[in-house]
C-alpha atoms as a PDB file:
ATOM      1  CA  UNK A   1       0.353 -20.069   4.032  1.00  0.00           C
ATOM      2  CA  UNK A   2       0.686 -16.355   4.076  1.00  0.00           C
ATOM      3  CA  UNK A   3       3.248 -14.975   7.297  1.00  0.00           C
ATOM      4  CA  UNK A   4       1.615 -11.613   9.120  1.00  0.00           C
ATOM      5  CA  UNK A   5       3.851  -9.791  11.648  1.00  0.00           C
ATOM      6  CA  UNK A   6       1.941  -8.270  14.127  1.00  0.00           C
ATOM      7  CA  UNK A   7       3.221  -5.000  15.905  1.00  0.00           C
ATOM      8  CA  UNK A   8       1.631  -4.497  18.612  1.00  0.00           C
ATOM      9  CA  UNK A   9       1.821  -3.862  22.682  1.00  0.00           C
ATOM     10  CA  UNK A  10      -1.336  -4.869  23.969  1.00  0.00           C
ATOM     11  CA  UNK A  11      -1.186  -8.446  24.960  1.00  0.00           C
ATOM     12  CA  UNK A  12      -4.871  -9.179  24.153  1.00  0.00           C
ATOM     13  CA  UNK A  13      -5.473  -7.268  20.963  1.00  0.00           C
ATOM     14  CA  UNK A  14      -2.176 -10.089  19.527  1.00  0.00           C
ATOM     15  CA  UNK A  15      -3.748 -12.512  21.071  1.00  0.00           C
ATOM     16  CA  UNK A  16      -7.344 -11.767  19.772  1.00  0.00           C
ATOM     17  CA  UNK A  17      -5.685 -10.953  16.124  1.00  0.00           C
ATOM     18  CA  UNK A  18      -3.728 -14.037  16.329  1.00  0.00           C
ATOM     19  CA  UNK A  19      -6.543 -16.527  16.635  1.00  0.00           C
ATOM     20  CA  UNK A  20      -8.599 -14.791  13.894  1.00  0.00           C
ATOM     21  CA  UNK A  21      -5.353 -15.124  11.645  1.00  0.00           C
ATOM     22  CA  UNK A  22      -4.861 -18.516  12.405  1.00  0.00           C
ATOM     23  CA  UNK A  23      -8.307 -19.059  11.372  1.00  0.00           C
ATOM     24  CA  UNK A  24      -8.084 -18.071   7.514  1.00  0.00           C
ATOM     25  CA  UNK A  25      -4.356 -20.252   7.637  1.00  0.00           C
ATOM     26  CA  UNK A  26      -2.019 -17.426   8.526  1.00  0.00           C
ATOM     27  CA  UNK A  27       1.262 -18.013  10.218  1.00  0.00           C
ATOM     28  CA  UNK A  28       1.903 -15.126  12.807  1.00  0.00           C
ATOM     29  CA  UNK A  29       4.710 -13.407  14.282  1.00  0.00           C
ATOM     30  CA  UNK A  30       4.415 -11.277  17.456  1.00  0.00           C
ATOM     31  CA  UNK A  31       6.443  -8.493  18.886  1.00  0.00           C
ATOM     32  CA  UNK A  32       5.375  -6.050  21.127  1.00  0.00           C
ATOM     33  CA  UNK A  33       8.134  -3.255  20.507  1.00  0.00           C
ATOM     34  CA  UNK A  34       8.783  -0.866  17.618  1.00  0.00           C
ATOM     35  CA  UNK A  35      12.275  -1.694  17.341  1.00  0.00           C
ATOM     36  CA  UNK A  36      11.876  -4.864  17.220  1.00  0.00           C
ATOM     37  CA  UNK A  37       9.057  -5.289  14.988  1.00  0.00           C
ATOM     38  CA  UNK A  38      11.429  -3.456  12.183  1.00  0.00           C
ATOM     39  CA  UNK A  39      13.973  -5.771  11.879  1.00  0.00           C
ATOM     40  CA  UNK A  40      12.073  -8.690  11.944  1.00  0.00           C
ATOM     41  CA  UNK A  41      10.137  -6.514   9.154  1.00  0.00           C
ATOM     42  CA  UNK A  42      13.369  -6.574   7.349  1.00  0.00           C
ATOM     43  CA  UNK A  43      14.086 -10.354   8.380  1.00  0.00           C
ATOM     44  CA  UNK A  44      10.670 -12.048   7.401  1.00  0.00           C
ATOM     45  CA  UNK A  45       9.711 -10.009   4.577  1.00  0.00           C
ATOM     46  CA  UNK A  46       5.858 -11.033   5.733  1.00  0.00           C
ATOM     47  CA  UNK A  47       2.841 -10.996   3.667  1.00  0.00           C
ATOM     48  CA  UNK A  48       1.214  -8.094   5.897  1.00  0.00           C
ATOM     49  CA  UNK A  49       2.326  -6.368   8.766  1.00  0.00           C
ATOM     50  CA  UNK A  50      -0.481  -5.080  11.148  1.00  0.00           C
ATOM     51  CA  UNK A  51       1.259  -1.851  12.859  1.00  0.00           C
ATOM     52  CA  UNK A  52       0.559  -0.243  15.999  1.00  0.00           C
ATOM     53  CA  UNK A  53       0.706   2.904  15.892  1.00  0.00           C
ATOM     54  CA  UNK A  54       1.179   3.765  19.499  1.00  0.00           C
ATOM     55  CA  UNK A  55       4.654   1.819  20.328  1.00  0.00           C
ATOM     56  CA  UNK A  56       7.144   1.976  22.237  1.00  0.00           C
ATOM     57  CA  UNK A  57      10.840   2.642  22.114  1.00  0.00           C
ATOM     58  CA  UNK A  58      10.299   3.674  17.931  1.00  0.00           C
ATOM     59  CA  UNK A  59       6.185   4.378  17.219  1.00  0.00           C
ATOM     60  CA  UNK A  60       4.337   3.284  14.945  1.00  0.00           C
ATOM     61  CA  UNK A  61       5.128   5.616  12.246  1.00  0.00           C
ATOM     62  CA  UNK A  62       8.388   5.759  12.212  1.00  0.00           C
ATOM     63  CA  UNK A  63       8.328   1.924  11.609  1.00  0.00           C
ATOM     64  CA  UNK A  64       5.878   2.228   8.643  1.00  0.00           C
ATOM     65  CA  UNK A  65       8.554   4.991   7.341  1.00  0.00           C
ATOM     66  CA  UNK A  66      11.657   2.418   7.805  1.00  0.00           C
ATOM     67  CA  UNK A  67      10.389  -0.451   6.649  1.00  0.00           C
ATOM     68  CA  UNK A  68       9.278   1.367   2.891  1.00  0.00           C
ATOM     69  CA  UNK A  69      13.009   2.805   3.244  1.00  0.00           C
ATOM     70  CA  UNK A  70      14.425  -0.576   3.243  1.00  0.00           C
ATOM     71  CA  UNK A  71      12.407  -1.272   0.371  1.00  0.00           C
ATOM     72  CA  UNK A  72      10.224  -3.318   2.377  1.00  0.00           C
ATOM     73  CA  UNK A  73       6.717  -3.527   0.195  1.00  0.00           C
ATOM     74  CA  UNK A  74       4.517  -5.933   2.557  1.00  0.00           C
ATOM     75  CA  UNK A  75       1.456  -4.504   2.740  1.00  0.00           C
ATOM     76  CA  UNK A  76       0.769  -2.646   6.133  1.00  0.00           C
ATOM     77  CA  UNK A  77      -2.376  -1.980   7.918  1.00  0.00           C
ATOM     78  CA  UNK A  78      -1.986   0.348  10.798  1.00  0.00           C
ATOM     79  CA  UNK A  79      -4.009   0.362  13.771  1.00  0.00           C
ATOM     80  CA  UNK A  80      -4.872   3.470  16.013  1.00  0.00           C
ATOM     81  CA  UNK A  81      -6.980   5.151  18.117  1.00  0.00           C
ATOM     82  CA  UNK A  82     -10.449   7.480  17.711  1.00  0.00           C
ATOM     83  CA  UNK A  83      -8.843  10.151  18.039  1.00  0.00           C
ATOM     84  CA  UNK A  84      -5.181   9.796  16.619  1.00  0.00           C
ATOM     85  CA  UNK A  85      -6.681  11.380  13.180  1.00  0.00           C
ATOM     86  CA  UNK A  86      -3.356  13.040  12.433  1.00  0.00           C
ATOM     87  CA  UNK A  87      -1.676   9.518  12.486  1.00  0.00           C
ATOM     88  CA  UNK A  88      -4.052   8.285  10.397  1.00  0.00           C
ATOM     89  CA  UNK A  89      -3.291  10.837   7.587  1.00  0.00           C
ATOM     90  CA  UNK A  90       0.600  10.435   8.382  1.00  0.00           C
ATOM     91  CA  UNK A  91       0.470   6.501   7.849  1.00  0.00           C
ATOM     92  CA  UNK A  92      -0.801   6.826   4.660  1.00  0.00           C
ATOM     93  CA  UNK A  93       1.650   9.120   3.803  1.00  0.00           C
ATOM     94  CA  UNK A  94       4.858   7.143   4.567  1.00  0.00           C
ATOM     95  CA  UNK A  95       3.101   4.232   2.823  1.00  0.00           C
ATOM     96  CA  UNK A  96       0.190   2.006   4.880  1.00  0.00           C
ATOM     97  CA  UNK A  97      -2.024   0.611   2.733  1.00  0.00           C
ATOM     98  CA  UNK A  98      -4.865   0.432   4.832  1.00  0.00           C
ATOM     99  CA  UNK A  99      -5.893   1.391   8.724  1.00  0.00           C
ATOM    100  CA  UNK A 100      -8.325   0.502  11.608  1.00  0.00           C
ATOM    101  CA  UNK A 101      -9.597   2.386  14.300  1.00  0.00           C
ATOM    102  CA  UNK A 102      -9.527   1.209  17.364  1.00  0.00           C
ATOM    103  CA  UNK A 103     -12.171  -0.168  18.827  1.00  0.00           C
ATOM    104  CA  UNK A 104     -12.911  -2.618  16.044  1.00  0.00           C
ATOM    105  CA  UNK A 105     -14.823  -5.422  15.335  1.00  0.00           C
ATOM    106  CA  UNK A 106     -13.521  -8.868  14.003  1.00  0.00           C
ATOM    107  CA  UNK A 107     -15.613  -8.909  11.772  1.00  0.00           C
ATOM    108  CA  UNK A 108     -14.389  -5.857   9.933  1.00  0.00           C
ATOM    109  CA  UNK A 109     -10.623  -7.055  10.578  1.00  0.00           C
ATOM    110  CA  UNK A 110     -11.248 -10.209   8.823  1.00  0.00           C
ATOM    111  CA  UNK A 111     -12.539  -8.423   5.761  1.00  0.00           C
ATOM    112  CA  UNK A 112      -9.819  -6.156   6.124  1.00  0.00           C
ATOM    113  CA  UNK A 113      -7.465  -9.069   5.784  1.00  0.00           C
ATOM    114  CA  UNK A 114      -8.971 -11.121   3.312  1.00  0.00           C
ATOM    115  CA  UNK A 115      -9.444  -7.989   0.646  1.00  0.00           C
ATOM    116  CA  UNK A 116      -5.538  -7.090   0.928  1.00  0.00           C
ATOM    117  CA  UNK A 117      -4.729 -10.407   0.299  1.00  0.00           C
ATOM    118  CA  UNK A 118      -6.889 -10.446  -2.572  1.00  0.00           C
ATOM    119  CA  UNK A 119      -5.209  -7.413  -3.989  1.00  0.00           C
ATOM    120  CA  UNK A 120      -2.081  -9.101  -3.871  1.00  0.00           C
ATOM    121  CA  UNK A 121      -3.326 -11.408  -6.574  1.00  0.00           C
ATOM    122  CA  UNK A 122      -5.238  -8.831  -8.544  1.00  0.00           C
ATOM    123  CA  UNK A 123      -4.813  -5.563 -10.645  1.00  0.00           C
ATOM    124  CA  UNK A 124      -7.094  -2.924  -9.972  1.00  0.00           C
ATOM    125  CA  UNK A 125      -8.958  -1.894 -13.151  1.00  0.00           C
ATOM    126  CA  UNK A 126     -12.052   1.018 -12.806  1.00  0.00           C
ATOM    127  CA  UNK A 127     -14.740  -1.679 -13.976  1.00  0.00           C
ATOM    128  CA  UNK A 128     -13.226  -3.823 -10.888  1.00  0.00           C
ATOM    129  CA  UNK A 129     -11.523  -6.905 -12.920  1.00  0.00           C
ATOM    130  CA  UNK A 130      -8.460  -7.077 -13.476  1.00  0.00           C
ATOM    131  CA  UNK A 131      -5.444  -6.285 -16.415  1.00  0.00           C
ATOM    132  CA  UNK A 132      -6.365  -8.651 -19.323  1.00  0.00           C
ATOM    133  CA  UNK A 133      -2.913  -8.215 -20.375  1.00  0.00           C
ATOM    134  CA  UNK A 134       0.084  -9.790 -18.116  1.00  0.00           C
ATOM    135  CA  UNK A 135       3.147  -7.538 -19.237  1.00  0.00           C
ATOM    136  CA  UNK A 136       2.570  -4.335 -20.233  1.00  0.00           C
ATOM    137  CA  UNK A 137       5.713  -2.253 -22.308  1.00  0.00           C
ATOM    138  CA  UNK A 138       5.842   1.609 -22.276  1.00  0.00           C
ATOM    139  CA  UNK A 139       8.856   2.527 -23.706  1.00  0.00           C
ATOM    140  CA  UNK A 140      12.032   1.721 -21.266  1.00  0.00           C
ATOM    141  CA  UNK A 141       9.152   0.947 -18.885  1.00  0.00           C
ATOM    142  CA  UNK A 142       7.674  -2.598 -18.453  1.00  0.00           C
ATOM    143  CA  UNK A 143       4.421  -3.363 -15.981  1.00  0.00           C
ATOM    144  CA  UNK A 144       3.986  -7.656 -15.475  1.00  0.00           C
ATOM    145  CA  UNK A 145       0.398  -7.236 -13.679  1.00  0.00           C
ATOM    146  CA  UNK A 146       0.294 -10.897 -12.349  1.00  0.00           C
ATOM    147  CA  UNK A 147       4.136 -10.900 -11.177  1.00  0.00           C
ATOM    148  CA  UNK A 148       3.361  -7.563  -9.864  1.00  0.00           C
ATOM    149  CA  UNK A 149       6.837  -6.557 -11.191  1.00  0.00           C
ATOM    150  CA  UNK A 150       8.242  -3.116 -12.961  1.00  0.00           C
ATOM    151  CA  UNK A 151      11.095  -3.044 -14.823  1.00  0.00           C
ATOM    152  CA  UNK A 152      12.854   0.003 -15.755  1.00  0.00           C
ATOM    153  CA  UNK A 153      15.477  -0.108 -18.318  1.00  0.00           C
ATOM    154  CA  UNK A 154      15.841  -3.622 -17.400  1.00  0.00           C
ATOM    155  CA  UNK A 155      16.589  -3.295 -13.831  1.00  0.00           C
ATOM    156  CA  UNK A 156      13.846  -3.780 -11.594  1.00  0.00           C
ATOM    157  CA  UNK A 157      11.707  -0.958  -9.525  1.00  0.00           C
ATOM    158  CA  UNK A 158      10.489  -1.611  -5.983  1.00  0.00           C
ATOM    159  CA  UNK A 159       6.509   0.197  -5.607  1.00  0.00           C
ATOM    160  CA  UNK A 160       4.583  -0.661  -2.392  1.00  0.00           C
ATOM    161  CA  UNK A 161       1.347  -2.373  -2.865  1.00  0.00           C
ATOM    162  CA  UNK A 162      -0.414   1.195  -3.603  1.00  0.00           C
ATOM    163  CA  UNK A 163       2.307   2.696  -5.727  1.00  0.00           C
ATOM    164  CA  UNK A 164       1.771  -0.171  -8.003  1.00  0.00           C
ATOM    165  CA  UNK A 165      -2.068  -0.697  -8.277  1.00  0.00           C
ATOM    166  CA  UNK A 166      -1.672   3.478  -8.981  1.00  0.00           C
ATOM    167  CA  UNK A 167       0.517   2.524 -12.510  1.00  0.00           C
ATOM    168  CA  UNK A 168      -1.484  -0.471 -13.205  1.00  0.00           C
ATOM    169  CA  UNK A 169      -4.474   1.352 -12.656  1.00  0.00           C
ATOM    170  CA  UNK A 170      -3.415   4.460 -14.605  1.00  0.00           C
ATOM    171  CA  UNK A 171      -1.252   2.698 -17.467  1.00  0.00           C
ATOM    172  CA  UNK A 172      -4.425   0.149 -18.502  1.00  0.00           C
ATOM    173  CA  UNK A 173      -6.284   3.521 -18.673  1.00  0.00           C
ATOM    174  CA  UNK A 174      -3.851   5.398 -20.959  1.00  0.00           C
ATOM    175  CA  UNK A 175      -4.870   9.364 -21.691  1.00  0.00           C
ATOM    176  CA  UNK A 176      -7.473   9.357 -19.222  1.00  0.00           C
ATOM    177  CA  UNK A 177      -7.717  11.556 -16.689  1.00  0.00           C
ATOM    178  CA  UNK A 178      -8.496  11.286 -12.559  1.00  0.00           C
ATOM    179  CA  UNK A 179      -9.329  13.549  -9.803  1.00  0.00           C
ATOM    180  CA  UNK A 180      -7.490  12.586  -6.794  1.00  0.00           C
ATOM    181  CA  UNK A 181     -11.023  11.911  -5.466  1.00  0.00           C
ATOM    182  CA  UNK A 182     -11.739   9.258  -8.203  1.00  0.00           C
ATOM    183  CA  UNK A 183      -8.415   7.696  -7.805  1.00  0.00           C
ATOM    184  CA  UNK A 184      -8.835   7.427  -3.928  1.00  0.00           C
ATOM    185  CA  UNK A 185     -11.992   5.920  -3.950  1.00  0.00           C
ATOM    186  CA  UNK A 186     -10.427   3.154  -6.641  1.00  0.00           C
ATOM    187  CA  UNK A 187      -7.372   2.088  -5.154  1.00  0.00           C
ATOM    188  CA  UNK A 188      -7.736   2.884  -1.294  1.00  0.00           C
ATOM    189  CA  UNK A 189     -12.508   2.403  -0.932  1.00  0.00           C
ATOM    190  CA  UNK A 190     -14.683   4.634   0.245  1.00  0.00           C
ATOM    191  CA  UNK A 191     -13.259   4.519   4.060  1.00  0.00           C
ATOM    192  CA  UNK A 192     -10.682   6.482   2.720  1.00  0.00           C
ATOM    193  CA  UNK A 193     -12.679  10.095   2.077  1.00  0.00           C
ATOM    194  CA  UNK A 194     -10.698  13.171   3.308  1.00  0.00           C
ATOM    195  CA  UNK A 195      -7.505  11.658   2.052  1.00  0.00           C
ATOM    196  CA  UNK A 196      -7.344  12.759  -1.227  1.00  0.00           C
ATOM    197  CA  UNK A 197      -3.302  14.470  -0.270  1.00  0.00           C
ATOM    198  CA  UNK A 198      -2.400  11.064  -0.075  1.00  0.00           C
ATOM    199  CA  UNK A 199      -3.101  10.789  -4.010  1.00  0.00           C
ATOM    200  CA  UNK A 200      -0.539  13.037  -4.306  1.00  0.00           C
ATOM    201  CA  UNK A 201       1.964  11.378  -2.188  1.00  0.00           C
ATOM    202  CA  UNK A 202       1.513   8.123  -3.397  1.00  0.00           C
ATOM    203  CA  UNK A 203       2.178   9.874  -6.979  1.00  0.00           C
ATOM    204  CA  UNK A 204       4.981  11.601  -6.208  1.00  0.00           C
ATOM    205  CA  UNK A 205       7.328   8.822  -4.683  1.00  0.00           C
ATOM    206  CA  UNK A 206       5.971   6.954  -8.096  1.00  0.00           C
ATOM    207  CA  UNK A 207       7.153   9.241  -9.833  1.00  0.00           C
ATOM    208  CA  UNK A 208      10.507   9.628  -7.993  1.00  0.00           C
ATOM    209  CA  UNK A 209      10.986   5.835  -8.801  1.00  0.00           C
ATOM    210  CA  UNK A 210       9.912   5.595 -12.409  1.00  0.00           C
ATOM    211  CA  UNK A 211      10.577   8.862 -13.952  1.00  0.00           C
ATOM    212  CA  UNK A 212      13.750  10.165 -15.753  1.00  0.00           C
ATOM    213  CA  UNK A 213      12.774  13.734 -14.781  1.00  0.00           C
ATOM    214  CA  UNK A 214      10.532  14.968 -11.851  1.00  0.00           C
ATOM    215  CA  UNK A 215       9.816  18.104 -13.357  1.00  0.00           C
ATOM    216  CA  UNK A 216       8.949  16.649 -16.562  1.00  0.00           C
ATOM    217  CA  UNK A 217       7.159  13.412 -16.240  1.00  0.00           C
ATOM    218  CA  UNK A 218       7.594  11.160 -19.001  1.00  0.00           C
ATOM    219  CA  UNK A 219       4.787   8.476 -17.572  1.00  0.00           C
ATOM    220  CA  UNK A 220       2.528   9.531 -15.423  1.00  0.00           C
ATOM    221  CA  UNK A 221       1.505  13.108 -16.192  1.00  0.00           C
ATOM    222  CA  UNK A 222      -0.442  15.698 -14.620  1.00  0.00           C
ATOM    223  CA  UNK A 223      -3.556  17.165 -16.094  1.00  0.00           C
ATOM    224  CA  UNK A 224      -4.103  20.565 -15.059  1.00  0.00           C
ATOM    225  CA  UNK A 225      -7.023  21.420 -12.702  1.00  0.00           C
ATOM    226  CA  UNK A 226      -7.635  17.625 -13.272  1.00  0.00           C
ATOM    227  CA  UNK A 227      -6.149  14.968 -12.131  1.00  0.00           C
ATOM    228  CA  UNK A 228      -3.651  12.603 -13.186  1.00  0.00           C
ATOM    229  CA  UNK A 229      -3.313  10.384 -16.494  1.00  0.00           C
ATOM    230  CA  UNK A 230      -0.869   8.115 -17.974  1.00  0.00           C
ATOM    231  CA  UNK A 231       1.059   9.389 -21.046  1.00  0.00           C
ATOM    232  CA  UNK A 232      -1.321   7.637 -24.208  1.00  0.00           C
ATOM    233  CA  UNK A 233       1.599   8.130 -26.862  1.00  0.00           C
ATOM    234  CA  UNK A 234       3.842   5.412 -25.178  1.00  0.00           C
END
């Protein structure tokens, strides 16, 4: 049974979210305050948090920020309004993994739901399958695609959900390079045009977890006027 945290202050958007999760088996947790939604972020560890944006006492953002600072790598699918645009590009860039505008349709929720659950159980690969191989070893660095676990010089990394399916994407791929455009359309969809800076963002707090040297990547390297590739001679 997967456990979602809802964080949200409208009464009937929980309680119209809540029946649809308790529909495809979910156990939920509600709280209607940013505050509180944090630390029971940090207490339940759940298997997605759906974050308001619009909260109060601490908003929606600054909650998505907090949780990834406590090493908190639920995935986290944000929720805000037609014409919050700005908080659409921020969530992304403190680490959502996915966002709805509001007004939305069950429908699309549900498939919302369902696909980041199935990325929890899957590597992303370009052709759309997944990693044939389970562990992967680069050097000091070691990738375990069904564990979804990085270990780096044998302690062990923490990546949200799209920091990770960005080095299993790029390390199955070795010496072969992406346009931010390519890579957002991979690992975030289509919905996702316009927020190709959040490529870069994703990569750099990657980067700040797995490499030796910032200013000379030893994994995940940057191909001028390109893109992005992972280091082939590994």
């Amino acid at each position: 049974m997967k456990n979602v945290l809802i964080i949200e202050d409208d009464i009937e958007i929980i309680h119209l979210l809540e029946i649809h999760l308790k529909d495809l088996g979910c156990e939920v947790t509600k709280v209607t305050q940013g505050d509180d939604g944090l630390r029971k972020a940090i207490e339940l560890i759940p298997d997605l948090i759906i974050l308001d944006v619009m909260l109060p006492e601490m908003d929606g953002i600054e909650v998505c920020q907090k949780i990834r600072a406590n090493n908190i790598q639920s995935p986290i699918m944000m929720l805000t309004a037609r014409s919050e645009e700005i908080d659409k590009v921020l969530g992304l860039e403190v680490g959502a993994d996915d966002y709805l505008t509001k007004p939305f349709s069950v429908r699309e929720f549900i498939a919302r739901v369902k696909a980041i659950f199935r990325r929890q159980k899957m590597s992303v690969k370009e052709d759309g399958g997944s990693s044939k191989e389970k562990v992967m070893h680069f050097d000091n660095l070691s990738v375990d695609v069904e564990m979804r676990k990085v270990i780096l010089d044998g302690i062990k990394i923490e990546l949200s959900p799209k920091e990770f399916e960005l080095l299993v994407f790029l390390s199955t791929n070795p010496g072969k390079s992406y346009d931010r455009t390519k890579l957002l359309n991979l690992i975030w969809g289509y919905d996702f045009q316009g927020y190709e800076h959040t490529v870069n963002s994703h990569i750099n707090r990657l980067r700040s977890k797995i490499e030796p040297d910032m200013g000379n990547p030893k994994f995940i390297l940057t191909t001028w006027g390109v893109g992005y590739k992972f280091n082939e001679e590994l």
